[in-house]
PDB file of N, CA and C in Angstrom:
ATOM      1  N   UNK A   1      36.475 125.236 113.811  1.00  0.00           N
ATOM      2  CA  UNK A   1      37.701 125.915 114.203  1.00  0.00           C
ATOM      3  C   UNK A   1      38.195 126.715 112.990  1.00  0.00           C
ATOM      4  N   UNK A   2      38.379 128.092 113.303  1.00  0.00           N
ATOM      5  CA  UNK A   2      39.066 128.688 112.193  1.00  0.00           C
ATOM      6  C   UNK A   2      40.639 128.436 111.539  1.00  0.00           C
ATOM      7  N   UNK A   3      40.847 128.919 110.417  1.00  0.00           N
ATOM      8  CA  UNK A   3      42.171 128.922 109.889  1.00  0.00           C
ATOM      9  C   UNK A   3      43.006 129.447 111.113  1.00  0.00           C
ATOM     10  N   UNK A   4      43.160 130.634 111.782  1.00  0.00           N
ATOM     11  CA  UNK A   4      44.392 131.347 112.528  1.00  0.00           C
ATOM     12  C   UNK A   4      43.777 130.115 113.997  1.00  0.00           C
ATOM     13  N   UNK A   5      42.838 129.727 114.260  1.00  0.00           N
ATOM     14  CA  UNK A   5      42.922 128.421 115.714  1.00  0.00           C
ATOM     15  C   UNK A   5      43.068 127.736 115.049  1.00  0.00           C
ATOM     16  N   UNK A   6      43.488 127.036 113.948  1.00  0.00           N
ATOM     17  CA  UNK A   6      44.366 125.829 113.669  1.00  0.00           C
ATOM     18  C   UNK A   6      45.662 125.909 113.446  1.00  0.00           C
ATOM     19  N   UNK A   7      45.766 127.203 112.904  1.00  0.00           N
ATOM     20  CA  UNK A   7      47.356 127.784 112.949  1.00  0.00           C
ATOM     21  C   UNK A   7      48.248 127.860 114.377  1.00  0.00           C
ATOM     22  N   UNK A   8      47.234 128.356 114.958  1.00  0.00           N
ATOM     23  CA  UNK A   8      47.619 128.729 116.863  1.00  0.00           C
ATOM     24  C   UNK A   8      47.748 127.063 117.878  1.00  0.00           C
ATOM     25  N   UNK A   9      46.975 126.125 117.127  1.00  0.00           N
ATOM     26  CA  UNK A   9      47.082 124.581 117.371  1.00  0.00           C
ATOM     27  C   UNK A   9      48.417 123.916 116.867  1.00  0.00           C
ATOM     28  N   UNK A  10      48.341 124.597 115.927  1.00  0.00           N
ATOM     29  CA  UNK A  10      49.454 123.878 115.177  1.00  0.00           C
ATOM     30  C   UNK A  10      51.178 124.210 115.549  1.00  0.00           C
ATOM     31  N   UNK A  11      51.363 125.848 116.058  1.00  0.00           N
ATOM     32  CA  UNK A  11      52.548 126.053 116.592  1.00  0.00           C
ATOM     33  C   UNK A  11      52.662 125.809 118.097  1.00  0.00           C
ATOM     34  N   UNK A  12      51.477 125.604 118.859  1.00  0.00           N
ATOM     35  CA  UNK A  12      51.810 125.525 120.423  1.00  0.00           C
ATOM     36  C   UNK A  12      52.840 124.472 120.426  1.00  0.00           C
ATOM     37  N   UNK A  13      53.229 123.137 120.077  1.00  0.00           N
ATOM     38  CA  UNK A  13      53.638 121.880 120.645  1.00  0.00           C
ATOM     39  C   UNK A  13      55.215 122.938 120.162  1.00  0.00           C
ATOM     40  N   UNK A  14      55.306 123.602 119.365  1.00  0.00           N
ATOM     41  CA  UNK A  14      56.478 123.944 119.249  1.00  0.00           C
ATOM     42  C   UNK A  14      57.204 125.287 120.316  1.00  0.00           C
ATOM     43  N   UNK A  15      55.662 125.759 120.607  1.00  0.00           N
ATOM     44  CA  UNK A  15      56.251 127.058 121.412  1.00  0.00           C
ATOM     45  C   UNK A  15      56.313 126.361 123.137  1.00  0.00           C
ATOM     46  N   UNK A  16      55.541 125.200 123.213  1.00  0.00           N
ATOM     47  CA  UNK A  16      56.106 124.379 124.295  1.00  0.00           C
ATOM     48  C   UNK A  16      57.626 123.715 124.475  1.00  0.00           C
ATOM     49  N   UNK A  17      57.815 123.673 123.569  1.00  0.00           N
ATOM     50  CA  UNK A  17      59.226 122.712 123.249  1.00  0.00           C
ATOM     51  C   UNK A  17      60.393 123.639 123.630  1.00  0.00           C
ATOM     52  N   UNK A  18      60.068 124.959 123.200  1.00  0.00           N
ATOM     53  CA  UNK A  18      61.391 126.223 123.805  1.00  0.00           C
ATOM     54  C   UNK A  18      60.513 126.567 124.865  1.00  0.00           C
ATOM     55  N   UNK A  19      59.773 126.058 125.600  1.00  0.00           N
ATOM     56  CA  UNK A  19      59.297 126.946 127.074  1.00  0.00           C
ATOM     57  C   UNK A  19      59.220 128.217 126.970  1.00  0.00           C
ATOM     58  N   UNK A  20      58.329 128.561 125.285  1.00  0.00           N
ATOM     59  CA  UNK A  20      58.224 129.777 125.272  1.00  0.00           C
ATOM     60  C   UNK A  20      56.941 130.162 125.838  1.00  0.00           C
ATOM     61  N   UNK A  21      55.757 131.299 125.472  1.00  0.00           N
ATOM     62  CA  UNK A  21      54.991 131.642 126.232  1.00  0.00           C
ATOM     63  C   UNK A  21      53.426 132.018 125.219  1.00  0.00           C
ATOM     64  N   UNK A  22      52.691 131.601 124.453  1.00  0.00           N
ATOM     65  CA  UNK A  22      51.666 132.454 123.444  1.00  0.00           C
ATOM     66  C   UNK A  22      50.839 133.317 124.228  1.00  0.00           C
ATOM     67  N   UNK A  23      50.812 134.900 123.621  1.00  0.00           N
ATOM     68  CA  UNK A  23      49.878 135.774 124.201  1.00  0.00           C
ATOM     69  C   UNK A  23      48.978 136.398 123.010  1.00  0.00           C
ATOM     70  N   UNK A  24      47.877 137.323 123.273  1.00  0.00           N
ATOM     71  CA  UNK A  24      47.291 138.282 122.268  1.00  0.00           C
ATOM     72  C   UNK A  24      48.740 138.624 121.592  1.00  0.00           C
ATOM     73  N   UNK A  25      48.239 138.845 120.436  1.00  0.00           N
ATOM     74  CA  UNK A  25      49.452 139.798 119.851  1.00  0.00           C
ATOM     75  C   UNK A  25      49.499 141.241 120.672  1.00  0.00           C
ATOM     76  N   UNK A  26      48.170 141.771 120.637  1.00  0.00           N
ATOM     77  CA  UNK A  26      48.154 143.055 121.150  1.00  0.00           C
ATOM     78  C   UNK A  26      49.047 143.121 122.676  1.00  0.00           C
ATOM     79  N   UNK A  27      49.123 142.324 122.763  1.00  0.00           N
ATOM     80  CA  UNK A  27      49.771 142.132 124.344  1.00  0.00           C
ATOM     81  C   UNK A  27      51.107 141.995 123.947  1.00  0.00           C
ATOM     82  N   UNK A  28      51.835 141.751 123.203  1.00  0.00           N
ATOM     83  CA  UNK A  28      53.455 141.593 122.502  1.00  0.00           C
ATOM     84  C   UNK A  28      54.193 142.661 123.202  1.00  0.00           C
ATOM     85  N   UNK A  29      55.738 142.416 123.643  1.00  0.00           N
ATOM     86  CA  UNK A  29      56.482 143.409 124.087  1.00  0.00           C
ATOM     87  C   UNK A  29      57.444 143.027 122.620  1.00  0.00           C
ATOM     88  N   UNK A  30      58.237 144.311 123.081  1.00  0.00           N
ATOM     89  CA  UNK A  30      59.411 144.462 121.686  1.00  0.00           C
ATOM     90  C   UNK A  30      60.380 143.560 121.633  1.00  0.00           C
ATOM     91  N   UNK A  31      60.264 142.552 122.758  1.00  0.00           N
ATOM     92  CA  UNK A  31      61.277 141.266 122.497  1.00  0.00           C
ATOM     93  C   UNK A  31      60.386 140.124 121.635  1.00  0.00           C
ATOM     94  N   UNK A  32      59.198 139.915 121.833  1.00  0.00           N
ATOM     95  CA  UNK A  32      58.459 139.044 121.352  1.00  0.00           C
ATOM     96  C   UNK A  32      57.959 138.842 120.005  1.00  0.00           C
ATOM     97  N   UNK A  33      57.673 137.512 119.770  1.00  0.00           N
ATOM     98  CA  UNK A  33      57.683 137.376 118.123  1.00  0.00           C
ATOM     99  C   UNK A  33      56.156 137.132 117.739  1.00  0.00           C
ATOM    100  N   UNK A  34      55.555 138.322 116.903  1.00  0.00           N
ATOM    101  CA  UNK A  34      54.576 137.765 116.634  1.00  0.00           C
ATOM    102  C   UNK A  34      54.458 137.323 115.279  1.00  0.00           C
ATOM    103  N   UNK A  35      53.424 135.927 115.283  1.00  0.00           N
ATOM    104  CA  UNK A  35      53.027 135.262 113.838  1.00  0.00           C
ATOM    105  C   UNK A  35      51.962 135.950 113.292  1.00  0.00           C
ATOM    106  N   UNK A  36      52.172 135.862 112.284  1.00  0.00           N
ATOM    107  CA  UNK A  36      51.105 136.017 111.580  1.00  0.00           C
ATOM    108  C   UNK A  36      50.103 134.782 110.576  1.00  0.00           C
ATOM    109  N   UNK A  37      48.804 134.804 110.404  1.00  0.00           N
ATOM    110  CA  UNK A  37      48.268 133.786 109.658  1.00  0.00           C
ATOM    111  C   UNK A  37      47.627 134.672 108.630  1.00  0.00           C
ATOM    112  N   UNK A  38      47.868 134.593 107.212  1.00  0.00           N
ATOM    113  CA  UNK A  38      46.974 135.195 106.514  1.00  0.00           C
ATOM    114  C   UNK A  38      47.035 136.341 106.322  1.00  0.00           C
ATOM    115  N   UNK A  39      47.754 137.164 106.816  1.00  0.00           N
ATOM    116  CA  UNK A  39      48.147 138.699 106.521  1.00  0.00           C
ATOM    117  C   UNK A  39      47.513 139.235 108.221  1.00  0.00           C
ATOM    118  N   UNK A  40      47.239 138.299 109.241  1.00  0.00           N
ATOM    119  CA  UNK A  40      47.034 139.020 109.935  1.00  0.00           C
ATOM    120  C   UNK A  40      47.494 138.079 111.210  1.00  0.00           C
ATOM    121  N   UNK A  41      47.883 139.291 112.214  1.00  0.00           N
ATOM    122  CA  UNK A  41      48.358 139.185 113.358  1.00  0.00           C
ATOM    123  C   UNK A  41      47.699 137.800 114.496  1.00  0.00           C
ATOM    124  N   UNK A  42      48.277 136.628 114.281  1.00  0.00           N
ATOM    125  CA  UNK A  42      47.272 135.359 115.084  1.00  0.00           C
ATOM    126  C   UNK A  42      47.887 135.098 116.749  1.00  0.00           C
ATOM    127  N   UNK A  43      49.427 135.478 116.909  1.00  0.00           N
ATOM    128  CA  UNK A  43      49.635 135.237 118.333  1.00  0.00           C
ATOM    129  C   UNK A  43      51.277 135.885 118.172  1.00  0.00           C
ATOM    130  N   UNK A  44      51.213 135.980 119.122  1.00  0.00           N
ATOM    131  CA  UNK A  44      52.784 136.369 119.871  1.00  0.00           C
ATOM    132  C   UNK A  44      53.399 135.750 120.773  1.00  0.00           C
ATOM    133  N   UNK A  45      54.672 135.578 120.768  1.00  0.00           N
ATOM    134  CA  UNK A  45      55.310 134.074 121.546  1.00  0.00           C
ATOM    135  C   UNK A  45      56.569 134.364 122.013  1.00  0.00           C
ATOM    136  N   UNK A  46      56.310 134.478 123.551  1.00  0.00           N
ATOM    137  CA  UNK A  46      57.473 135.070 124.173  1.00  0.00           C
ATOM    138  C   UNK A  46      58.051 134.443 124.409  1.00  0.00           C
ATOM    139  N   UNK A  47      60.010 134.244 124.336  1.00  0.00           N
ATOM    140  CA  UNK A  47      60.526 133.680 124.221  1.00  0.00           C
ATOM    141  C   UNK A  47      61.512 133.096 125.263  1.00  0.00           C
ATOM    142  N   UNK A  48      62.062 132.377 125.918  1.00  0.00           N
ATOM    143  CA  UNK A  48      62.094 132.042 127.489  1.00  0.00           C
ATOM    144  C   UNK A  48      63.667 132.606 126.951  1.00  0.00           C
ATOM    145  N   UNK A  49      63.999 132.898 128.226  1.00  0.00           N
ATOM    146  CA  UNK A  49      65.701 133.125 128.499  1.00  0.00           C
ATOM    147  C   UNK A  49      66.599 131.889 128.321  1.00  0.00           C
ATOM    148  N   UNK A  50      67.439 132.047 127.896  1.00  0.00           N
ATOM    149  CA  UNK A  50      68.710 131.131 127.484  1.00  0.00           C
ATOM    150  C   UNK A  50      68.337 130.367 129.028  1.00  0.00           C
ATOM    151  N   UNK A  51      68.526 130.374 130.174  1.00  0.00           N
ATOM    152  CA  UNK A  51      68.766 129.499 131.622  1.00  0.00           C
ATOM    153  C   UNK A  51      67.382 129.028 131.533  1.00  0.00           C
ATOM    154  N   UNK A  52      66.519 129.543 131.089  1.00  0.00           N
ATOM    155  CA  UNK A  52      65.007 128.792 131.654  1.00  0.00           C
ATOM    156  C   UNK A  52      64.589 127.731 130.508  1.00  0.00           C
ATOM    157  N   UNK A  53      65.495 128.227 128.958  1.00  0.00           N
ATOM    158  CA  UNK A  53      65.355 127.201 128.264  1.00  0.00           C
ATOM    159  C   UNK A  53      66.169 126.025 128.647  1.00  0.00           C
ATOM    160  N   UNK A  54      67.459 126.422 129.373  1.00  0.00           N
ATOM    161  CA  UNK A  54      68.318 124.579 129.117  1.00  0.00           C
ATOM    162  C   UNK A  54      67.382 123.801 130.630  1.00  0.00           C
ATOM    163  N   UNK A  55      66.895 124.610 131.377  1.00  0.00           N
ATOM    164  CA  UNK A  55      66.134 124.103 132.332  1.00  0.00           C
ATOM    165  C   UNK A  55      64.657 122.991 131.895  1.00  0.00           C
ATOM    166  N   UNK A  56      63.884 123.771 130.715  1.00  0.00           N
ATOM    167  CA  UNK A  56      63.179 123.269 130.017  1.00  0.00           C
ATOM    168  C   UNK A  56      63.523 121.664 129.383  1.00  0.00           C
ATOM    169  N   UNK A  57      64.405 122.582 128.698  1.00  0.00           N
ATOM    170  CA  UNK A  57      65.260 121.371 127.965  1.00  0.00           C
ATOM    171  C   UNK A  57      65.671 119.837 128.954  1.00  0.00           C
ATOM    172  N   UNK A  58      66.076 120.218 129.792  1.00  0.00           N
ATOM    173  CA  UNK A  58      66.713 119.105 130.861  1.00  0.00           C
ATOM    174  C   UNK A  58      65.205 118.552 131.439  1.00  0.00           C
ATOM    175  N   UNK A  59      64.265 119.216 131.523  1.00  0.00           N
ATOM    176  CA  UNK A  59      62.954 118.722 131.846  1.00  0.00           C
ATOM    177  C   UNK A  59      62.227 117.944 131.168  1.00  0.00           C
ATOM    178  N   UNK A  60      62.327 117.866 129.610  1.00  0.00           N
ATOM    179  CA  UNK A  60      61.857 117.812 128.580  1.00  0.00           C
ATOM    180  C   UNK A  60      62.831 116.371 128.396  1.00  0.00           C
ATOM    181  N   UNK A  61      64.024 116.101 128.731  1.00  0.00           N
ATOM    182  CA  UNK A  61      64.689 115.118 128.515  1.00  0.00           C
ATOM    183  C   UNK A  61      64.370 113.822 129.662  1.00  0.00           C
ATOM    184  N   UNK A  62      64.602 114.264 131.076  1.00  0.00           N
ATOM    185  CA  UNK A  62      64.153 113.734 131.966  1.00  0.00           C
ATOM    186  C   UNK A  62      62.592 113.321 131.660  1.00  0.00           C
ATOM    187  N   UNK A  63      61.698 113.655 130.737  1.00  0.00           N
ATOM    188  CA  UNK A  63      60.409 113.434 130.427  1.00  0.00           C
ATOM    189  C   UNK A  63      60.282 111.750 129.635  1.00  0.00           C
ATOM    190  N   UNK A  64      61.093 112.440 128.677  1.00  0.00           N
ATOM    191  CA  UNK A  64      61.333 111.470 127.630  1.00  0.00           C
ATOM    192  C   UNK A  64      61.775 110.252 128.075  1.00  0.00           C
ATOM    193  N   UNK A  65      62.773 110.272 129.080  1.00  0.00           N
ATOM    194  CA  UNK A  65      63.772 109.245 129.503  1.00  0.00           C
ATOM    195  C   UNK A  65      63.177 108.109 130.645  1.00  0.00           C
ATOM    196  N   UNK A  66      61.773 109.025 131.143  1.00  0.00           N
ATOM    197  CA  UNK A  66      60.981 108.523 132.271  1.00  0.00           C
ATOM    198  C   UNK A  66      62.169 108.388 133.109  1.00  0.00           C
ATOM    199  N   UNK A  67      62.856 108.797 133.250  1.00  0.00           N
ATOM    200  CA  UNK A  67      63.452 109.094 135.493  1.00  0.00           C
ATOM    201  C   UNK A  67      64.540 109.949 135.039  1.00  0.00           C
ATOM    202  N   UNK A  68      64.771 110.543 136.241  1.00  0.00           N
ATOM    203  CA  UNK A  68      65.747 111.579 136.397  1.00  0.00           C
ATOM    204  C   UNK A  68      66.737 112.010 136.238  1.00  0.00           C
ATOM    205  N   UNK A  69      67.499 112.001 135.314  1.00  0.00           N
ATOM    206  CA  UNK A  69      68.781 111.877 134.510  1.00  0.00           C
ATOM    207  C   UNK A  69      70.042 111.608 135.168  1.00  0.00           C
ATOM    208  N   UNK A  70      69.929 111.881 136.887  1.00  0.00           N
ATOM    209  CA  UNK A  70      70.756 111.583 137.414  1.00  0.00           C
ATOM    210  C   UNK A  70      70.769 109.754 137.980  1.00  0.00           C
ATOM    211  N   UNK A  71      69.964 109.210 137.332  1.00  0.00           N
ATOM    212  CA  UNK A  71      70.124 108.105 137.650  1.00  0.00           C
ATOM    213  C   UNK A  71      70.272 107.077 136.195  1.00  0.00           C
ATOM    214  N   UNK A  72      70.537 108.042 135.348  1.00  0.00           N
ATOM    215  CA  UNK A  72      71.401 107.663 134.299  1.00  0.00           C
ATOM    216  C   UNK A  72      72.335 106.758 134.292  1.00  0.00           C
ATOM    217  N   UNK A  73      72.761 105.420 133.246  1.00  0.00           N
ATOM    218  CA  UNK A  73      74.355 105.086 133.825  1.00  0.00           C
ATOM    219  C   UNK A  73      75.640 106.032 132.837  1.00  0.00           C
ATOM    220  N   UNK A  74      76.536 106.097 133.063  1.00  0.00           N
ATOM    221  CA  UNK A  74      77.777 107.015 132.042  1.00  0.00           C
ATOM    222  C   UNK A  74      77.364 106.860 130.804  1.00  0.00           C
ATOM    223  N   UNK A  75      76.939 105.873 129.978  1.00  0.00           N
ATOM    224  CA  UNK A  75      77.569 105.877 128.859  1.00  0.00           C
ATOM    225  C   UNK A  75      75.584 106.823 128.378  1.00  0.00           C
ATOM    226  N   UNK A  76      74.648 106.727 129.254  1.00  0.00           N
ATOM    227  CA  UNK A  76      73.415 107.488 128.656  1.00  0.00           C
ATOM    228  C   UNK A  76      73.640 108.766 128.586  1.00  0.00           C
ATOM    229  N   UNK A  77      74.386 109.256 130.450  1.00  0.00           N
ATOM    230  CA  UNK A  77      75.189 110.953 130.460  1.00  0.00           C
ATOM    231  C   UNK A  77      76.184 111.470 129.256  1.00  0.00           C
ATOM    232  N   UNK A  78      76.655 110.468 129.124  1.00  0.00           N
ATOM    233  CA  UNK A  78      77.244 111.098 127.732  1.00  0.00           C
ATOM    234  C   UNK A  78      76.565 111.427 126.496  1.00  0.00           C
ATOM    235  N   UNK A  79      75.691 110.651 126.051  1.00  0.00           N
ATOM    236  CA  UNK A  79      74.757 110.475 125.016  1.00  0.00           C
ATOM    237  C   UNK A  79      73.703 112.025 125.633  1.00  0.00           C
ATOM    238  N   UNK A  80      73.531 112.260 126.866  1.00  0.00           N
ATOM    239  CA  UNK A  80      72.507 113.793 127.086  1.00  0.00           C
ATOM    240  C   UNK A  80      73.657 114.549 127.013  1.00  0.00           C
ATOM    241  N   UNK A  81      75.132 114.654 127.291  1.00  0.00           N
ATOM    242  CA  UNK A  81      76.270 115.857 127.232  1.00  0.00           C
ATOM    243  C   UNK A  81      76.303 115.739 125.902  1.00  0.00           C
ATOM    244  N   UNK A  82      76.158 114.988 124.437  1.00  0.00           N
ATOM    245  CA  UNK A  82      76.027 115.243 123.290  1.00  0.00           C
ATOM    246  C   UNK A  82      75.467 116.143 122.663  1.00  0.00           C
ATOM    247  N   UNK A  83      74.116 115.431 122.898  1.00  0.00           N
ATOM    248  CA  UNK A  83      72.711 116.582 122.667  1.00  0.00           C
ATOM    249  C   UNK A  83      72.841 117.577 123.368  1.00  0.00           C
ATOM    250  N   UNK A  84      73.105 118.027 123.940  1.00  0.00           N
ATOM    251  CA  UNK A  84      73.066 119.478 124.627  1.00  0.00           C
ATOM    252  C   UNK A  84      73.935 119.735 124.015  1.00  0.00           C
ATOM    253  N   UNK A  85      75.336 119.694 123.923  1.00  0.00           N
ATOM    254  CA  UNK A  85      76.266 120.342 123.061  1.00  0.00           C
ATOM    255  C   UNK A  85      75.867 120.654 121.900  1.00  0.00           C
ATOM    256  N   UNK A  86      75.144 120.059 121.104  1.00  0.00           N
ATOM    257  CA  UNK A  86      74.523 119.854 119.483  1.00  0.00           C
ATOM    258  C   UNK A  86      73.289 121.372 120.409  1.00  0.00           C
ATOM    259  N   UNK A  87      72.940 121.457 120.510  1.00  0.00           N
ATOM    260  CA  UNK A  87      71.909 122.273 120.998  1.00  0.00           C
ATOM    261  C   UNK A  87      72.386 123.654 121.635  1.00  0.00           C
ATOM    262  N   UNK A  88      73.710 123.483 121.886  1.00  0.00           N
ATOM    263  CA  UNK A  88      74.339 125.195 122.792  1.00  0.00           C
ATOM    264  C   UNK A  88      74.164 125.119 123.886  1.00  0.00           C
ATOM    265  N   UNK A  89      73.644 123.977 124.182  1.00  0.00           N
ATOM    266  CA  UNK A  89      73.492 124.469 125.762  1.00  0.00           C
ATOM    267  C   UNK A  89      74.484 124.660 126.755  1.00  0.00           C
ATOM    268  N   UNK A  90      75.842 124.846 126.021  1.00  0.00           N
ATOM    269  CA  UNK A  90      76.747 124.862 126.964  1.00  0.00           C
ATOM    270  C   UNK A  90      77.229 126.588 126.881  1.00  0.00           C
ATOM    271  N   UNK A  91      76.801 127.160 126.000  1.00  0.00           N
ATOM    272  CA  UNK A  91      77.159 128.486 125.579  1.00  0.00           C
ATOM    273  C   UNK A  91      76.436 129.196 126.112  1.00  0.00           C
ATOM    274  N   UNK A  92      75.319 128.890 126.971  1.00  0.00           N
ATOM    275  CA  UNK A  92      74.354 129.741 128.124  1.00  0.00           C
ATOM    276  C   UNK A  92      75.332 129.804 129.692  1.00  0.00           C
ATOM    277  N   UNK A  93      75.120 131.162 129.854  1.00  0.00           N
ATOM    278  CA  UNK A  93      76.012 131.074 131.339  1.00  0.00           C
ATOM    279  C   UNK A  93      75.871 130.148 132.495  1.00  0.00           C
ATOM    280  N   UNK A  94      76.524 129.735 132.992  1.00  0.00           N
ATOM    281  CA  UNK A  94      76.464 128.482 133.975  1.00  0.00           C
ATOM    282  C   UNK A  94      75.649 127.283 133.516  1.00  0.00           C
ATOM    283  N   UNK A  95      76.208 127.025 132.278  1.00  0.00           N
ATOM    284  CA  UNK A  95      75.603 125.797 131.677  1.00  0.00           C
ATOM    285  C   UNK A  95      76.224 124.625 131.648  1.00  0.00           C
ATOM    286  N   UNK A  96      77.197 124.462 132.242  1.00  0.00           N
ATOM    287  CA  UNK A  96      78.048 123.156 132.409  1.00  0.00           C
ATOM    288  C   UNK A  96      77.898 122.650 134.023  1.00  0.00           C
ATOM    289  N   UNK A  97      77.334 124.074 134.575  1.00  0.00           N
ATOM    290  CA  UNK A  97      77.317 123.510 136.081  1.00  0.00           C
ATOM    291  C   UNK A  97      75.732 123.040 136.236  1.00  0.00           C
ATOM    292  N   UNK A  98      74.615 123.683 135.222  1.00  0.00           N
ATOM    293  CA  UNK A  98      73.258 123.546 135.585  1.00  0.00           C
ATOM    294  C   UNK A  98      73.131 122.207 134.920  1.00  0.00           C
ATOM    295  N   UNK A  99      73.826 121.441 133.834  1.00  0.00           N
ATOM    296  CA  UNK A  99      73.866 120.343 133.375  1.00  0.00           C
ATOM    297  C   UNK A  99      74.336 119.252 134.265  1.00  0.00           C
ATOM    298  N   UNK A 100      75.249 119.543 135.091  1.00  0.00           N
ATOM    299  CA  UNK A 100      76.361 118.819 136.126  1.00  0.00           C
ATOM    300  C   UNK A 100      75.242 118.487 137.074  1.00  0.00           C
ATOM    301  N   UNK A 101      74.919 119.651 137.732  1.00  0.00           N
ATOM    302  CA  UNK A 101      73.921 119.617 138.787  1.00  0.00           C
ATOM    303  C   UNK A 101      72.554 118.659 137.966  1.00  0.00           C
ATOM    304  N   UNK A 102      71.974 118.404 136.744  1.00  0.00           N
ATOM    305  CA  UNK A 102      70.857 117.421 136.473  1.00  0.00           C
ATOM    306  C   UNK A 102      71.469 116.105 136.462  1.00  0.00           C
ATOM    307  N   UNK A 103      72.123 116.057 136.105  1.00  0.00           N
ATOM    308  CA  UNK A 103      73.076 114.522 135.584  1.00  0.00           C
ATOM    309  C   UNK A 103      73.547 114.070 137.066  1.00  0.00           C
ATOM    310  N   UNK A 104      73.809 114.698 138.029  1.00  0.00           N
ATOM    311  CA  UNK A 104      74.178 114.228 139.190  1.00  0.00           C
ATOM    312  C   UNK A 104      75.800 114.196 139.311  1.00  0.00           C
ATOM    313  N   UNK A 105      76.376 114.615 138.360  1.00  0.00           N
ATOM    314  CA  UNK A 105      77.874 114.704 138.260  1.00  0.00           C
ATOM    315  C   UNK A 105      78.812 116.216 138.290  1.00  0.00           C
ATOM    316  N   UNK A 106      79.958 115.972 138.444  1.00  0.00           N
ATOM    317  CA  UNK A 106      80.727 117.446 138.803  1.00  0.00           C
ATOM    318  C   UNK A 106      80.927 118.093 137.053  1.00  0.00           C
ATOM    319  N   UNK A 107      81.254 119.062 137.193  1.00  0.00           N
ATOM    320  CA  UNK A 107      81.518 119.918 136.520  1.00  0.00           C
ATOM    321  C   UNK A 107      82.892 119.743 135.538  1.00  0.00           C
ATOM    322  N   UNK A 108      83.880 118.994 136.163  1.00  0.00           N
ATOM    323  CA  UNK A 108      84.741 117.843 135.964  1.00  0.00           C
ATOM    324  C   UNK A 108      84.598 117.225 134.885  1.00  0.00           C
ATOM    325  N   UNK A 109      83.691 116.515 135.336  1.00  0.00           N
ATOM    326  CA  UNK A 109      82.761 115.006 134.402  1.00  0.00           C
ATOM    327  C   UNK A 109      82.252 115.307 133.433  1.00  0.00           C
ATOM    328  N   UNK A 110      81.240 116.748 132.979  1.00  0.00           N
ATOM    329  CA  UNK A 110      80.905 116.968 132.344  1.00  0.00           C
ATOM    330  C   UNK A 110      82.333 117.529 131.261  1.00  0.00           C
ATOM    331  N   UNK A 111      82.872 118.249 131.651  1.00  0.00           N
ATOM    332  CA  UNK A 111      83.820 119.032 130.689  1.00  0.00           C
ATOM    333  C   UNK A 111      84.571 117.644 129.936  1.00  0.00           C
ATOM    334  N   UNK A 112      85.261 116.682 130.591  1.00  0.00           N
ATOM    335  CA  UNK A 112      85.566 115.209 130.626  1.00  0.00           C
ATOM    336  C   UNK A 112      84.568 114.649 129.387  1.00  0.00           C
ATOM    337  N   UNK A 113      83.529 114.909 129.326  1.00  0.00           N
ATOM    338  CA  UNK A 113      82.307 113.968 128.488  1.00  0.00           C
ATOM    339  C   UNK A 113      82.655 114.986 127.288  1.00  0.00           C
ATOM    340  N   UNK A 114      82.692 115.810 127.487  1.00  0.00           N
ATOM    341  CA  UNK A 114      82.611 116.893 126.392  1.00  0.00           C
ATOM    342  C   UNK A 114      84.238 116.774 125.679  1.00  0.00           C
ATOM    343  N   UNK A 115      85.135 116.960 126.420  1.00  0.00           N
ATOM    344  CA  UNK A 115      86.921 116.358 125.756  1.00  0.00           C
ATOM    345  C   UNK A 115      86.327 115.632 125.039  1.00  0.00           C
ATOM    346  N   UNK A 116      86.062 114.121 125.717  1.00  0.00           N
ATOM    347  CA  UNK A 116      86.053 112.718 125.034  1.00  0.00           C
ATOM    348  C   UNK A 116      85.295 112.723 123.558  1.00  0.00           C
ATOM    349  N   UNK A 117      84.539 113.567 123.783  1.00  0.00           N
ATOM    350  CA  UNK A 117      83.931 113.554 122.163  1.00  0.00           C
ATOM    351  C   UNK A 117      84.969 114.434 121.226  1.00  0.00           C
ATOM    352  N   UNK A 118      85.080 115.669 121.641  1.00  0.00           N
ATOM    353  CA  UNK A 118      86.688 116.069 120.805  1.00  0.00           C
ATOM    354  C   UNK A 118      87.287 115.081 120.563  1.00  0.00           C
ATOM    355  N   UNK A 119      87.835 114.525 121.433  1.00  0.00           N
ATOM    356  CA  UNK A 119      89.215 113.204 120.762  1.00  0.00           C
ATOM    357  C   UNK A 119      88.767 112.583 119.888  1.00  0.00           C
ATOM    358  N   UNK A 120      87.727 111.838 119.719  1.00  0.00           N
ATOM    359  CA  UNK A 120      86.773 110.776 119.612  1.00  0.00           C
ATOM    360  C   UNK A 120      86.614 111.126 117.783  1.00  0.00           C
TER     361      UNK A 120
END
């Protein structure tokens, strides 16, 4: 395996983690980031939209957690309304309702989880 396919091994688990996308470089649009290995062009990594990342993200948690976040009890939903806050995910448009809607709770509850740590 060469230097730039161990390089290209070595960033996938990360360009999985933002549900981003690796292509040819030559294939790169002007939003996309390409790496380089060595002075030369090894991949390009398109980068998912703010909604498809907290979607990721909530997928990626539900992974971890083995079951579905909505069958969470309160005090775990709070502990995922943390991390997402620590993460922005509330600063993506309709991100308190796409969080509400995984957790199984209103929009309410979430803003509520999010106070309680202010006070707190």
């Amino acid at each position: 395996m060469s230097g730039e396919e161990r390089f290209i091994t070595a960033v996938k688990p990360l360009v999985d983690a933002i549900g981003g996308e690796m292509l040819p470089p030559d294939e790169a649009g002007p939003d996309d980031v390409v790496l380089a290995w060595e002075g030369t062009d090894a991949v390009a990594v398109r980068l998912p939209q703010l909604a498809d990342s907290l979607d990721h993200i909530l997928a990626a948690m539900e992974r971890r957690m083995g079951m579905p976040l909505a069958e969470l009890d309160r005090k775990a939903k709070q502990e995922i309304v943390r991390t997402l806050e620590a993460r922005g995910a509330f600063a993506v448009r309709h991100g308190v309702e796409t969080v509400a809607s995984a957790l199984g709770v209103s929009r309410f509850t979430v803003y509520n989880y999010l106070n309680r740590e202010k006070g707190s």
